[in-house]
Protein backbone atom coordinates (compact mmCIF):
# COMPACT_ATOMS: atom_id res chain seq x y z
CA UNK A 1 123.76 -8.06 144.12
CA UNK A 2 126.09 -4.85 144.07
CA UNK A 3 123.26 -3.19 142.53
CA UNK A 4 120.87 -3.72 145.35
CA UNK A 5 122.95 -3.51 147.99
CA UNK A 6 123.81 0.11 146.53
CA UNK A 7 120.42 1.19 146.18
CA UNK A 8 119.34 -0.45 149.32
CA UNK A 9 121.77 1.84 150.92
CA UNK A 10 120.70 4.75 148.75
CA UNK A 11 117.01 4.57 149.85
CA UNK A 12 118.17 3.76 153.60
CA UNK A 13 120.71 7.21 153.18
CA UNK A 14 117.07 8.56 152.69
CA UNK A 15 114.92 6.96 155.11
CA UNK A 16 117.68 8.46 157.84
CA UNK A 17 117.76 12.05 156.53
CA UNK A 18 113.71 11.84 156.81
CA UNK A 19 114.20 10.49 160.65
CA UNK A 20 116.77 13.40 160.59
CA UNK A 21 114.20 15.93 159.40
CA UNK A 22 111.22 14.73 161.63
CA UNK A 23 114.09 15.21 164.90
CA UNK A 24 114.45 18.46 163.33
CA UNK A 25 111.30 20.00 163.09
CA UNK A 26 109.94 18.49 166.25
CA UNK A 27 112.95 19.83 168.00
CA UNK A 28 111.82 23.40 166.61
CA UNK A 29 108.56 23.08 167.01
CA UNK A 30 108.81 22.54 170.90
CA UNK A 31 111.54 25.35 170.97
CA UNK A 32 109.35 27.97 168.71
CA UNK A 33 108.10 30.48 170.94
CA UNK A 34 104.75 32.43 170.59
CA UNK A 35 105.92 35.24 168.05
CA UNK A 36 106.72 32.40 165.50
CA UNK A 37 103.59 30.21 165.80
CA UNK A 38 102.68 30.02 162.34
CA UNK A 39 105.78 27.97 161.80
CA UNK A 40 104.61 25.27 164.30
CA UNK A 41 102.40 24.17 161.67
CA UNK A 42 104.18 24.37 158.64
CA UNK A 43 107.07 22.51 160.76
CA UNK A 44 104.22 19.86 161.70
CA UNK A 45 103.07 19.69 158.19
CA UNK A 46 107.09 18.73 156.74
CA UNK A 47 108.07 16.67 159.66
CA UNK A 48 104.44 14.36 158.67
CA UNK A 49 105.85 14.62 155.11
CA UNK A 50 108.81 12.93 156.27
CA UNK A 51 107.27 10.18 157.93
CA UNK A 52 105.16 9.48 155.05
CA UNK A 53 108.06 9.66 152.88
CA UNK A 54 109.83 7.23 155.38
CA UNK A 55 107.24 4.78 155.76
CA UNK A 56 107.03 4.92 151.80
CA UNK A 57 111.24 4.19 151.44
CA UNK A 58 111.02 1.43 153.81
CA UNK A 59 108.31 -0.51 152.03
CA UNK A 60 110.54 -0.38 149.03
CA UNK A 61 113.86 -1.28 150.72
CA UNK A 62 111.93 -3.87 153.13
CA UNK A 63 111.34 -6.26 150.80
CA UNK A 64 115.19 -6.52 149.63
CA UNK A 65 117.37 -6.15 153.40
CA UNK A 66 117.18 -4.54 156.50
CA UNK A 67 115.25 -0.89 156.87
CA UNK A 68 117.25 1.50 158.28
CA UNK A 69 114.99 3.09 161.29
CA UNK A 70 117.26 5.14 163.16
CA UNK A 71 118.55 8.63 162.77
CA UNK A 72 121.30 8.99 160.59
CA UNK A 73 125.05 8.38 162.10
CA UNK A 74 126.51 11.42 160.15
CA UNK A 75 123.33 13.20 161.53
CA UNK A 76 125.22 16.60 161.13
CA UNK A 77 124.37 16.87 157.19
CA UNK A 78 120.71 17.49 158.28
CA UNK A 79 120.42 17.77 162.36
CA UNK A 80 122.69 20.85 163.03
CA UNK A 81 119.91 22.97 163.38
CA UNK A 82 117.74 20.70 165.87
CA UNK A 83 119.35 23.02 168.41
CA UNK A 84 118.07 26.68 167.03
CA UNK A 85 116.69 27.62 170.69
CA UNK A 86 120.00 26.84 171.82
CA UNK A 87 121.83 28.63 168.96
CA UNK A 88 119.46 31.78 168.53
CA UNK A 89 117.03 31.76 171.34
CA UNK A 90 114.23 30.64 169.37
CA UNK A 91 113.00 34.10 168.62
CA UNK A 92 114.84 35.26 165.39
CA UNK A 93 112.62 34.25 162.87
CA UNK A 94 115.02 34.78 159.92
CA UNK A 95 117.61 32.59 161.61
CA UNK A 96 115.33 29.73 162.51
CA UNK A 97 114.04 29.88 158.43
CA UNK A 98 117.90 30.04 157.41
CA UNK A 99 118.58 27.32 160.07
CA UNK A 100 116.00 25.10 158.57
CA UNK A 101 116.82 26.48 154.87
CA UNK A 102 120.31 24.66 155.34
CA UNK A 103 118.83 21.62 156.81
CA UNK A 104 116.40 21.24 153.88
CA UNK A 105 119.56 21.83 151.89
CA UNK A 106 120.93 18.93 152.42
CA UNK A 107 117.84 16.71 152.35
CA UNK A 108 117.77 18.11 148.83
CA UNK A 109 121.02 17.39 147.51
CA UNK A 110 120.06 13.58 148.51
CA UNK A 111 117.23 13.11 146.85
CA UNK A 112 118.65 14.69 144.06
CA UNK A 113 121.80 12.44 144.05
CA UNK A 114 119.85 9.45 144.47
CA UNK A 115 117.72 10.61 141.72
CA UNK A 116 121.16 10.48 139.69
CA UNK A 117 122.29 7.34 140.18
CA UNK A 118 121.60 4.19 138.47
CA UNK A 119 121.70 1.92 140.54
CA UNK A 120 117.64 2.40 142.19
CA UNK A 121 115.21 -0.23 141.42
CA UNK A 122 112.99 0.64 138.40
CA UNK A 123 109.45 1.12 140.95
CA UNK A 124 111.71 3.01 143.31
CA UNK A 125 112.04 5.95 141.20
CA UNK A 126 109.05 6.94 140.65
CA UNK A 127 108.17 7.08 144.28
CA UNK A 128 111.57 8.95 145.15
CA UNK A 129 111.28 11.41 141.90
CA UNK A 130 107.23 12.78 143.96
CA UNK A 131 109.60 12.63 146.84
CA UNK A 132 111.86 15.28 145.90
CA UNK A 133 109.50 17.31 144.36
CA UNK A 134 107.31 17.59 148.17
CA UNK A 135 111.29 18.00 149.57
CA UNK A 136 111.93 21.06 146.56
CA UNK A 137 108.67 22.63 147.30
CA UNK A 138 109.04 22.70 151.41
CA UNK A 139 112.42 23.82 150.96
CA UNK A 140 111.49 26.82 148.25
CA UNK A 141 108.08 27.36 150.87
CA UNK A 142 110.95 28.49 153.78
CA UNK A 143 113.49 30.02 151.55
CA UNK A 144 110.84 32.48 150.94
CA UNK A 145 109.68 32.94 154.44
CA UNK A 146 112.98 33.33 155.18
CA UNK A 147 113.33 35.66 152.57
CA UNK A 148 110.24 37.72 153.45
CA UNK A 149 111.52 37.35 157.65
CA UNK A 150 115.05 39.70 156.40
CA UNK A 151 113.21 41.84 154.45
């Protein structure tokens, strides 16, 4: 029972930093102004990624307990950038990219963490493991645009 209630709070750790990444990007997206369109829709494209990868967390921990639907609590880890208008007037592209650089960050350290740990269920890793490597690629996708935006 320890062992499921761990990973059910491992994949619901997830599901929230996904809702955390979808308030992100839509937060961005609405603040971007017309000079950084292009990143509307690659901010549209990982925000759907996250709902996707959402919807695919909570069919695995729905099943076992209670899916966690709401942002997370400790929403700082992925959410301190929601406010980039607000923090660099939406026009800097290299600091929205580093902004959402950090937030992806974090994002990444959890699924690699949970990939660690031994206590998912068998068909849960496997579905977390494609996860991470969509979460490794958008993150590497920005650190280069941000890369290429200070150059």
């Amino acid at each position: 029972m320890a062992a499921t209630t761990n990973a059910t709070g491992l994949i619901n750790e997830l599901i929230e930093l996904n809702n955390d990444r979808v308030a992100g990007f839509e937060k961005v997206i609405a603040d971007i102004n017309d000079e950084n369109i292009d990143l509307k829709a690659i901010f549209q494209e990982y925000a759907q990624q996250s709902r996707k990868n959402g919807q695919e967390l909570a069919a695995i921990v729905g099943s076992v307990e209670e899916v966690e639907t709401d942002n997370s609590v400790a929403g700082t880890l992925h959410r301190a950038w929601i406010d980039v208008k607000a923090l660099f007037g939406g026009s800097d592209r290299a600091s929205i990219l580093s902004e959402a650089e950090r937030g992806e960050d974090a994002i990444k350290k959890a699924y690699k963490e949970a990939l660690e740990s031994t206590d998912l269920p068998v068909g849960s890793v496997d579905v977390i493991r494609s996860q991470a490597q969509g979460i490794n690629a958008a993150h590497d996708r920005i650190k280069a645009l941000r890369d290429a935006a200070k150059a």
